[in-house]
Protein backbone atom coordinates (compact mmCIF):
# COMPACT_ATOMS: atom_id res chain seq x y z
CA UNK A 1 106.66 90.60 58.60
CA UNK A 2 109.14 90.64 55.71
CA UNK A 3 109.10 93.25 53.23
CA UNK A 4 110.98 94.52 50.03
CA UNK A 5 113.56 97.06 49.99
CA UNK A 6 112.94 99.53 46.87
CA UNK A 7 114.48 99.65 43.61
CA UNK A 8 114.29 95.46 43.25
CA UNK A 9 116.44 94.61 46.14
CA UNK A 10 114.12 92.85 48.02
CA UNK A 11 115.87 92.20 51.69
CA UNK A 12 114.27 92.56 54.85
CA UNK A 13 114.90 94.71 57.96
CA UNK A 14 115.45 91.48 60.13
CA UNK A 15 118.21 89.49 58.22
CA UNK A 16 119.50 92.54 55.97
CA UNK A 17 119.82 88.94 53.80
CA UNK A 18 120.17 88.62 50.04
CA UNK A 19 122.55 86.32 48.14
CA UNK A 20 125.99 87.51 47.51
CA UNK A 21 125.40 86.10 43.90
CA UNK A 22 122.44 88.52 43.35
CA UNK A 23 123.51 89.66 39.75
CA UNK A 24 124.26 86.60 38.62
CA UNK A 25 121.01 84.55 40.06
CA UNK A 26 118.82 87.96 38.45
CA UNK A 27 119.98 86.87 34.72
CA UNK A 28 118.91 83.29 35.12
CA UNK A 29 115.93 82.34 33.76
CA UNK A 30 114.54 80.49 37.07
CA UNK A 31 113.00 82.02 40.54
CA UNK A 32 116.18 82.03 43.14
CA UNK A 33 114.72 82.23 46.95
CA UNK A 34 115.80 82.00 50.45
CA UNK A 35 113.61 80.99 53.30
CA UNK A 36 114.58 81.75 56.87
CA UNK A 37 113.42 78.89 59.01
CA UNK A 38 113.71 80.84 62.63
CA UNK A 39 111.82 81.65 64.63
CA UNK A 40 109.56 80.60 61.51
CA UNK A 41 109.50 79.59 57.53
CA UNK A 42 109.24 83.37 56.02
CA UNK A 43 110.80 84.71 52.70
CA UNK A 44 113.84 86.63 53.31
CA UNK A 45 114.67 87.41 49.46
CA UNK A 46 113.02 86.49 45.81
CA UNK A 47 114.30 87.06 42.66
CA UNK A 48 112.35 89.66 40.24
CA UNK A 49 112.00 86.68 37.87
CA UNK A 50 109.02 85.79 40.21
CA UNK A 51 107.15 88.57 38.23
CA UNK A 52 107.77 87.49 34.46
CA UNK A 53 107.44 83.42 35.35
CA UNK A 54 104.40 84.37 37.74
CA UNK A 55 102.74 88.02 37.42
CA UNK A 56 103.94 88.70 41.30
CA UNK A 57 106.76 91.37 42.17
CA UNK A 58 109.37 90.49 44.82
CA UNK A 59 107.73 92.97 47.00
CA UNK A 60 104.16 91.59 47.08
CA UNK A 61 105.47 87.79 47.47
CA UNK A 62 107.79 89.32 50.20
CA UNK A 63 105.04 91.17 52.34
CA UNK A 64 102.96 87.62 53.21
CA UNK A 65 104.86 84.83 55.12
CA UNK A 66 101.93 82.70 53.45
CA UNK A 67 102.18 84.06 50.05
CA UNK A 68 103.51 80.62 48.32
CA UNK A 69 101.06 78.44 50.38
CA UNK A 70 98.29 80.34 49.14
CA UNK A 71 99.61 80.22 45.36
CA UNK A 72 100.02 76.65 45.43
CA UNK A 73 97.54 74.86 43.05
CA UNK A 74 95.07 73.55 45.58
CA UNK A 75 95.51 69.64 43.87
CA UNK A 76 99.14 69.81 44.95
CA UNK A 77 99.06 71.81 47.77
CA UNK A 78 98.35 68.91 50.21
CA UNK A 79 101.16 66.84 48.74
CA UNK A 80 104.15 70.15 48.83
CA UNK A 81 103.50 71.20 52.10
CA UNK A 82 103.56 67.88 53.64
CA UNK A 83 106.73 67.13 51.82
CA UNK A 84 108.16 70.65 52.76
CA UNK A 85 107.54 70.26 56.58
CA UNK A 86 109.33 66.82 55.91
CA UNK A 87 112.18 68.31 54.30
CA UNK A 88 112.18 71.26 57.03
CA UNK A 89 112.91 68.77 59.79
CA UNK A 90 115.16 66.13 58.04
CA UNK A 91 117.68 69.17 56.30
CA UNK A 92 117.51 66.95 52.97
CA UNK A 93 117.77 68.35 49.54
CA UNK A 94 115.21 68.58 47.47
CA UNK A 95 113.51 68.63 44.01
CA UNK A 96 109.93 69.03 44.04
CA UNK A 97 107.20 69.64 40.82
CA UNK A 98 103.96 71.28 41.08
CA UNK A 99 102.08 73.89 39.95
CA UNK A 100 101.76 77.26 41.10
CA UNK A 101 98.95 79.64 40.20
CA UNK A 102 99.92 83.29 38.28
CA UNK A 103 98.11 86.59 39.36
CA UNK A 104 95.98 85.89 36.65
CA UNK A 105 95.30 82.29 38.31
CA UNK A 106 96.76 80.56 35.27
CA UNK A 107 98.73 77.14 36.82
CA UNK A 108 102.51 77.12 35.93
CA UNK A 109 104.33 73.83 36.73
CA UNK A 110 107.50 74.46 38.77
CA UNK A 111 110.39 72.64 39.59
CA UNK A 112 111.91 73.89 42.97
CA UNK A 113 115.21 72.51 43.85
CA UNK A 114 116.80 73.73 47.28
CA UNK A 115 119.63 73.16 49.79
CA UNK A 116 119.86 73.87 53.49
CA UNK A 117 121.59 75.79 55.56
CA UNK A 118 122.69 75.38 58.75
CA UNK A 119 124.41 77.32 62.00
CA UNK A 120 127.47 76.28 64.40
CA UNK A 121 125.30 74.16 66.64
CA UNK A 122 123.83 71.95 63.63
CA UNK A 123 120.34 73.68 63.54
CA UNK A 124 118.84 74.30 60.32
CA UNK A 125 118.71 78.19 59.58
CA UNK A 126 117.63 78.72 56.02
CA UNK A 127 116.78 76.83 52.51
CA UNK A 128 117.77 78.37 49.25
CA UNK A 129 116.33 77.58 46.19
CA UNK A 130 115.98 77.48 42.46
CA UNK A 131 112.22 77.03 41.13
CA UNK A 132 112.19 77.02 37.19
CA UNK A 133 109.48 76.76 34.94
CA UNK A 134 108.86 73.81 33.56
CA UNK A 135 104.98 73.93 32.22
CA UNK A 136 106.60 73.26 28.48
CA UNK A 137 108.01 70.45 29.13
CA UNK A 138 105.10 69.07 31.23
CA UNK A 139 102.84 70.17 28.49
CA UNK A 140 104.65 68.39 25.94
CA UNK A 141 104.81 65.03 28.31
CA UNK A 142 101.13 65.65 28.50
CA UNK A 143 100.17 65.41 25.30
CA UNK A 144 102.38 63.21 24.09
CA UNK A 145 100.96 61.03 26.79
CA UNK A 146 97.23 61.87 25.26
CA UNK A 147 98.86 60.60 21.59
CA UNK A 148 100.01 57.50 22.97
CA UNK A 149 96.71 56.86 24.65
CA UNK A 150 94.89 57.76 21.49
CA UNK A 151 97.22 55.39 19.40
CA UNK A 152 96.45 52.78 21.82
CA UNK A 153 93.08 52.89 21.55
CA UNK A 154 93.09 53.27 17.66
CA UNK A 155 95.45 50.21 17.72
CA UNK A 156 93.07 47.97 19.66
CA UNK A 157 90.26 48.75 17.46
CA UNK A 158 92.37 48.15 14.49
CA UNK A 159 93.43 44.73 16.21
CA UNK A 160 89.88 43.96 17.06
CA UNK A 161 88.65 44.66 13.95
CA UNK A 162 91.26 42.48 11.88
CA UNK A 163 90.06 39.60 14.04
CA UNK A 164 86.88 39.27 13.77
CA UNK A 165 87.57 39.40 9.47
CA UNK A 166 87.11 36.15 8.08
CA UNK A 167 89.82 37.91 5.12
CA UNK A 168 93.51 37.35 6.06
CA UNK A 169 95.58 40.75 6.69
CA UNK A 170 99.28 40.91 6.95
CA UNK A 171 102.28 43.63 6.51
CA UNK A 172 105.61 42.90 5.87
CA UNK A 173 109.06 45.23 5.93
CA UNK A 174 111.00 45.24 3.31
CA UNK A 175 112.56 42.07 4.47
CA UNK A 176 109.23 40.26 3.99
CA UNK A 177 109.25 39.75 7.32
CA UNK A 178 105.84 39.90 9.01
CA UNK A 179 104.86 42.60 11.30
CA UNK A 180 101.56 42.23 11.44
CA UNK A 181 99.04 39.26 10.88
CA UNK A 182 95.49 39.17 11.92
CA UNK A 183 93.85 35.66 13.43
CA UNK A 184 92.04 34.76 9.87
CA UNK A 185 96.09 33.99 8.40
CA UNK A 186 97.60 32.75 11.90
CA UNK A 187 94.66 30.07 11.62
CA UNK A 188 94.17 29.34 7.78
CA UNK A 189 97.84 29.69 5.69
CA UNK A 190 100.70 29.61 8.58
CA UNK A 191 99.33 27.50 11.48
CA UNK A 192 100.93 29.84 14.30
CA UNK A 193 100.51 28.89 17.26
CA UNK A 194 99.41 33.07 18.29
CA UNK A 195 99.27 36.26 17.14
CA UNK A 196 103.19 36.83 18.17
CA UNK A 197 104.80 34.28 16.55
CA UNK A 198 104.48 35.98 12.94
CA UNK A 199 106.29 38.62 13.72
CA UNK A 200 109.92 39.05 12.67
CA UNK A 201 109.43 35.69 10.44
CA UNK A 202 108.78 34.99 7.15
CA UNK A 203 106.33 33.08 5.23
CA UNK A 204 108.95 30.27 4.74
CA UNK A 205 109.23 29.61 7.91
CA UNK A 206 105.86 28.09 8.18
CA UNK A 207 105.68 26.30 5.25
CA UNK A 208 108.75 24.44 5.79
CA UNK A 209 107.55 23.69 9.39
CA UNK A 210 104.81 22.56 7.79
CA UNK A 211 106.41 20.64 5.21
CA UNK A 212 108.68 18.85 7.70
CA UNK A 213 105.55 17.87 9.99
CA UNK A 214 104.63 15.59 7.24
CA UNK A 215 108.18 14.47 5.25
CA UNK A 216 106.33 11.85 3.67
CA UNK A 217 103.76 13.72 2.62
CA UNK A 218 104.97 16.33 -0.38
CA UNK A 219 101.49 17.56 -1.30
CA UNK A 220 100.87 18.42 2.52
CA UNK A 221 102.07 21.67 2.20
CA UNK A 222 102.75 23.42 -1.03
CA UNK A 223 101.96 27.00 -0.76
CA UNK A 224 104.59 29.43 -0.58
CA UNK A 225 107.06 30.13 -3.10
CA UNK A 226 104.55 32.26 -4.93
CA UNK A 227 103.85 34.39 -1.90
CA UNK A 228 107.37 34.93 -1.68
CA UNK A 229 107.48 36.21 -5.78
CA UNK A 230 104.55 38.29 -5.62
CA UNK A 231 105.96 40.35 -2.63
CA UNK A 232 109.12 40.88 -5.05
CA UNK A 233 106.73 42.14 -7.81
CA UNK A 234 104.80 44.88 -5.50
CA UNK A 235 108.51 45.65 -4.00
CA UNK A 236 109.85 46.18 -7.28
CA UNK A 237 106.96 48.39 -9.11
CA UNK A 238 105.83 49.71 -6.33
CA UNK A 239 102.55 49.96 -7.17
CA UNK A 240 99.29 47.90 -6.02
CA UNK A 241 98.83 44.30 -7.55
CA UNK A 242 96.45 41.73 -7.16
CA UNK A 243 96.88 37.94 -7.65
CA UNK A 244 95.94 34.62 -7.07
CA UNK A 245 97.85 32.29 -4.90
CA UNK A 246 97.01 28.65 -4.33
CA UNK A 247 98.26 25.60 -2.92
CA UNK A 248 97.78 22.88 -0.67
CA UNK A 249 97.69 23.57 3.36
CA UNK A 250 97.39 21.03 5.52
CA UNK A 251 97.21 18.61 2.64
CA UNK A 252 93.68 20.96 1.98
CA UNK A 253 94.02 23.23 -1.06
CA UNK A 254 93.52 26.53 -0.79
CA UNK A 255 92.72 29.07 -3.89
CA UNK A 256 93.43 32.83 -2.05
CA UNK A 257 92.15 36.43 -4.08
CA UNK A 258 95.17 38.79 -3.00
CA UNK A 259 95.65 42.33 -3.24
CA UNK A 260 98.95 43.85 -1.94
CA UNK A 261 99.83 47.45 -1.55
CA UNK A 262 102.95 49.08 -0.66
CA UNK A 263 103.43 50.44 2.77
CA UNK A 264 104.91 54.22 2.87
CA UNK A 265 106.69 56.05 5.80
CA UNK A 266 106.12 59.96 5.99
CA UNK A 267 109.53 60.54 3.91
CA UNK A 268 107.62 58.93 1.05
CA UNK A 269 109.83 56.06 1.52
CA UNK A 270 108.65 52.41 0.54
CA UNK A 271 109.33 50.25 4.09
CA UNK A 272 107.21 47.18 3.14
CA UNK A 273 103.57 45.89 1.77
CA UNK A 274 99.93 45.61 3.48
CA UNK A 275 98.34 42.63 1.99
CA UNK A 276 94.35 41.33 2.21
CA UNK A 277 93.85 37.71 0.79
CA UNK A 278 90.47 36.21 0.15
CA UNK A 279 89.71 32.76 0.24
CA UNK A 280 88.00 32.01 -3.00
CA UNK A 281 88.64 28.32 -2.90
CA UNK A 282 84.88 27.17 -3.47
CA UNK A 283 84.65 29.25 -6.91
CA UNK A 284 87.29 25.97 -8.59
């Protein structure tokens, strides 16, 4: 059985084994090992890092061959030690993740990455290793996972919501370029053939479409230009404005109530306007 030398030189009677490197692999902030593989796997040397990244000194990890088995989380232990006894026989590199538990039984997610060694006749003798602590950075991936799922969510119900309005909603950059439009304008103002199409266009790109659908037909489609003017007025005072824009679509006039707001980044910066327009066509 393998067990620590005193004074944090943890070697073993059998090997007399620890890395020539040992000052230099003691100031990095990572686990360094070595793992004889004959006659069996055993620890033949940790680094004392094992006891600020896990709670365990060299000498208790040391004095049980099974002492990392156990600690593995029991969700990944399956998957390591099958990959290990892979690794074991094929001599390949590796870089594995998974969590390991603290004294305390707190999981810490590890990256171990190790090389093998091997003797004169080819067979492989030992693995040595680097595991580091990576449970920040999984952490972080983690929740910025959960925000992306959350945003998703919030973003279909916003979707779903804008649908099913019989109002029109749209946003525009700066650029007056859509990017957004709900079904209500696709269907009733610019005749898009989807949801997508809007996006990245303008408004006078459908009403010239529509215009040249019918050239002989100048009343067929005449609303437009004062879409374009009222977006300059919100861009330019910056302020919420409400108006009334009207004009023939389809060769069917249409009388809209519309109230556009600017659109503000987190910098306070103005990157375009959110717009709501109400057909109001029946009150003239």
């Amino acid at each position: 059985m393998a067990r620590a030398q005193p004074n944090k030189q943890p070697t073993t009677p059998e090997s007399g084994r620890e890395p020539p490197y040992r000052l230099l692999t003691e100031a990095l902030p990572a686990i360094t090992y070595i793992v004889d593989l004959l006659p069996t796997p055993h620890t033949t040397y940790i680094s004392p890092q094992v006891e600020s990244i896990l709670g365990f000194t060299p000498a208790e990890w040391l004095a049980d061959p099974d002492f990392w088995t156990r600690q593995l989380h029991p969700d990944d232990r399956e998957r390591i030690l099958k990959a290990i006894r892979r690794h074991n026989k094929t001599g390949d590199s590796f870089f594995l993740e998974y969590r390991c538990l603290t004294q305390s039984g707190d999981p810490v997610w590890l990256r171990s990455s190790a090389t093998y060694q091997r003797d004169e006749a080819g067979r492989l003798t030992a693995v040595h290793g680097v595991m580091l602590d990576i449970t920040e950075r999984v952490n972080s991936e983690q929740a910025l996972r959960e925000s992306e799922q959350r945003f998703k969510q919030l973003t279909g119900l916003f979707r779903n919501m804008a649908d099913v309005m019989p109002d029109m909603v749209w946003a525009k950059d700066m650029d007056r370029r859509f990017i957004f439009v709900n079904r209500a304008l696709c269907d009733n103002l610019l005749i898009a053939r989807n949801l997508e199409e809007p996006i990245g266009k303008t408004d006078l790109f459908f009403s010239r479409r529509e215009q040249e659908s019918h050239p002989d037909d100048p009343d067929w489609h005449t609303l437009g230009q004062i879409c374009q003017n009222s977006d300059a007025v919100v861009m330019e005072s910056r302020e919420t404005r409400r108006f009334e824009e009207f004009g023939n679509v389809q060769g069917r006039y249409l009388h809209l109530d519309v109230i556009k707001t600017p659109l503000w980044n987190e910098q306070g910066e103005m990157i375009g306007t959110v717009v709501t327009g109400r057909d109001i066509t029946v009150l003239f």
